[in-house]
Protein backbone atom coordinates (compact mmCIF):
# COMPACT_ATOMS: atom_id res chain seq x y z
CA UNK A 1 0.00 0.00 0.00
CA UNK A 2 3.03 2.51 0.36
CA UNK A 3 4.29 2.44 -2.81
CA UNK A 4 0.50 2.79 -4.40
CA UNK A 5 -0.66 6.14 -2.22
CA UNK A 6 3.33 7.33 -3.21
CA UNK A 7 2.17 7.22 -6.77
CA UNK A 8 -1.03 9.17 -5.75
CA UNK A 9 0.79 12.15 -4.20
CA UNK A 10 2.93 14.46 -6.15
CA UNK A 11 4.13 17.27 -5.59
CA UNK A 12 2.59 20.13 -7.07
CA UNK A 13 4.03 22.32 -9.73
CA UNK A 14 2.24 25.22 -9.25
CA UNK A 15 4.58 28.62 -8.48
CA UNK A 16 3.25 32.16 -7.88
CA UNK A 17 4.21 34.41 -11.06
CA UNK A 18 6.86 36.34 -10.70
CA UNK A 19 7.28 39.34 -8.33
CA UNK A 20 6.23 37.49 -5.33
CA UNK A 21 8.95 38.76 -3.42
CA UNK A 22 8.23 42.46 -3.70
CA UNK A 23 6.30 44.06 -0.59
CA UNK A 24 2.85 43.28 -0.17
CA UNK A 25 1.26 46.28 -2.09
CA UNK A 26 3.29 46.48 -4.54
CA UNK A 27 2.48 42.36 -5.24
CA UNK A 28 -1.29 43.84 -5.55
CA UNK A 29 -0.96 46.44 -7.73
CA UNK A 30 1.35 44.24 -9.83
CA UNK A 31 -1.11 41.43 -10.28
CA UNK A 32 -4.22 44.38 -10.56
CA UNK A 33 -2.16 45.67 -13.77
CA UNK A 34 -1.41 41.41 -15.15
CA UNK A 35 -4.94 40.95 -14.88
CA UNK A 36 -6.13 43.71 -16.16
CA UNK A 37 -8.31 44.39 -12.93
CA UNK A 38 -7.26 47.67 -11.69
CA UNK A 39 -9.13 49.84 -9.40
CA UNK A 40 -9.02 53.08 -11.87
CA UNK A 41 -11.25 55.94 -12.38
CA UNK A 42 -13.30 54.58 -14.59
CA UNK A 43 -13.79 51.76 -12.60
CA UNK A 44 -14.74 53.59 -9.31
CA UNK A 45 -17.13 55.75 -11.79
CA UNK A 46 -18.99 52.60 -12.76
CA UNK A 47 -19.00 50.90 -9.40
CA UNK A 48 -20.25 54.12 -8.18
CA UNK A 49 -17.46 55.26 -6.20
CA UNK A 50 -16.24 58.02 -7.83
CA UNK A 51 -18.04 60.85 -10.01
CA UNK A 52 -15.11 61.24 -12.14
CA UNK A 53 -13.42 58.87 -14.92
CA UNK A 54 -10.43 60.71 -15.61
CA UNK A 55 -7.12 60.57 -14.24
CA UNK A 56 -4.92 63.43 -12.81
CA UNK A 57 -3.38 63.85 -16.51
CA UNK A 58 -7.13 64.48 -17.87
CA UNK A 59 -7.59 61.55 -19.83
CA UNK A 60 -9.99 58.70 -19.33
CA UNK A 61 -8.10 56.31 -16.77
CA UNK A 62 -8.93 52.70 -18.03
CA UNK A 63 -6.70 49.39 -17.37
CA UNK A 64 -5.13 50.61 -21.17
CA UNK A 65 -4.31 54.26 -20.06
CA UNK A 66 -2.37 52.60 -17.03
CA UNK A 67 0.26 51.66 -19.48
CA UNK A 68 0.28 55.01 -21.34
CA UNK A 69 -0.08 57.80 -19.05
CA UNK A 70 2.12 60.92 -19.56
CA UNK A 71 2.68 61.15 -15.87
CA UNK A 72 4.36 57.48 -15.85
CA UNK A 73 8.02 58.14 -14.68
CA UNK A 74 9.43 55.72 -17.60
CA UNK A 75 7.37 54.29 -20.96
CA UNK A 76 6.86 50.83 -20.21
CA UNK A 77 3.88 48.53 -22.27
CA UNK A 78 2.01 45.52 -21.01
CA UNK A 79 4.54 43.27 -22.32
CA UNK A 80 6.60 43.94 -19.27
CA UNK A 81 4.44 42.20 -16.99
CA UNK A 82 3.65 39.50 -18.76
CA UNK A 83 7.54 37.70 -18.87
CA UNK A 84 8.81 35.20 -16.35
CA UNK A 85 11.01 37.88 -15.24
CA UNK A 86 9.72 41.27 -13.59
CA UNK A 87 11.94 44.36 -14.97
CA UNK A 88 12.97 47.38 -13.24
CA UNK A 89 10.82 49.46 -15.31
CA UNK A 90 7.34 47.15 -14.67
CA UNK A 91 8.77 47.60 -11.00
CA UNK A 92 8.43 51.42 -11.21
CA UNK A 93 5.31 51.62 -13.18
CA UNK A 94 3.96 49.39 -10.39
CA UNK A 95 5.20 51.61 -7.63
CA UNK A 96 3.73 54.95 -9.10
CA UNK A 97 0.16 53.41 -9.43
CA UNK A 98 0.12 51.62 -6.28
CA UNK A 99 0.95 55.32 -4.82
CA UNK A 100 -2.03 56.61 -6.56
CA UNK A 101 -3.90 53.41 -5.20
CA UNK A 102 -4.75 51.62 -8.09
């Protein structure tokens, strides 16, 4: 019987994506922007939370303007978060929005 419930178990290859090792918010935000889930202003407008869409630049602030906003600190486009490796610049882009809390 040993052997048979050892064939059974196996260990499971499942692995958080990357970034799992950055601080706690900035894991959120990080994921928010992957999945394409953010809390932005057009969000909170629909959900009822806010009476305003736009974002401090003026535009609409939807999951694509998150990648595109003039007031990023560095141009950086979704590709960046969808690699097996985090970069510096998805890093930044992830710390500005999770200041604005996105």
């Amino acid at each position: 019987m040993k052997g048979h419930s050892a064939q059974l178990w196996k260990d499971p290859k499942e692995r958080l994506p990357p970034g799992s090792h950055l601080p706690w918010s900035i894991w959120k935000t990080l994921n928010r922007l992957r999945t394409e889930t953010g809390r932005t202003a057009s969000n909170m407008k629909k959900w009822g939370i806010k009476e305003d869409g736009k974002c401090e630049c003026g535009r609409e602030q939807d999951v694509d303007h998150l990648f595109a906003c003039p007031r990023l600190p560095i141009e950086c486009g979704k590709e960046e978060f969808l690699t097996h490796e985090i970069s510096d610049k998805a890093i930044q882009i992830v710390a500005y929005w999770e200041g604005k809390g996105i």
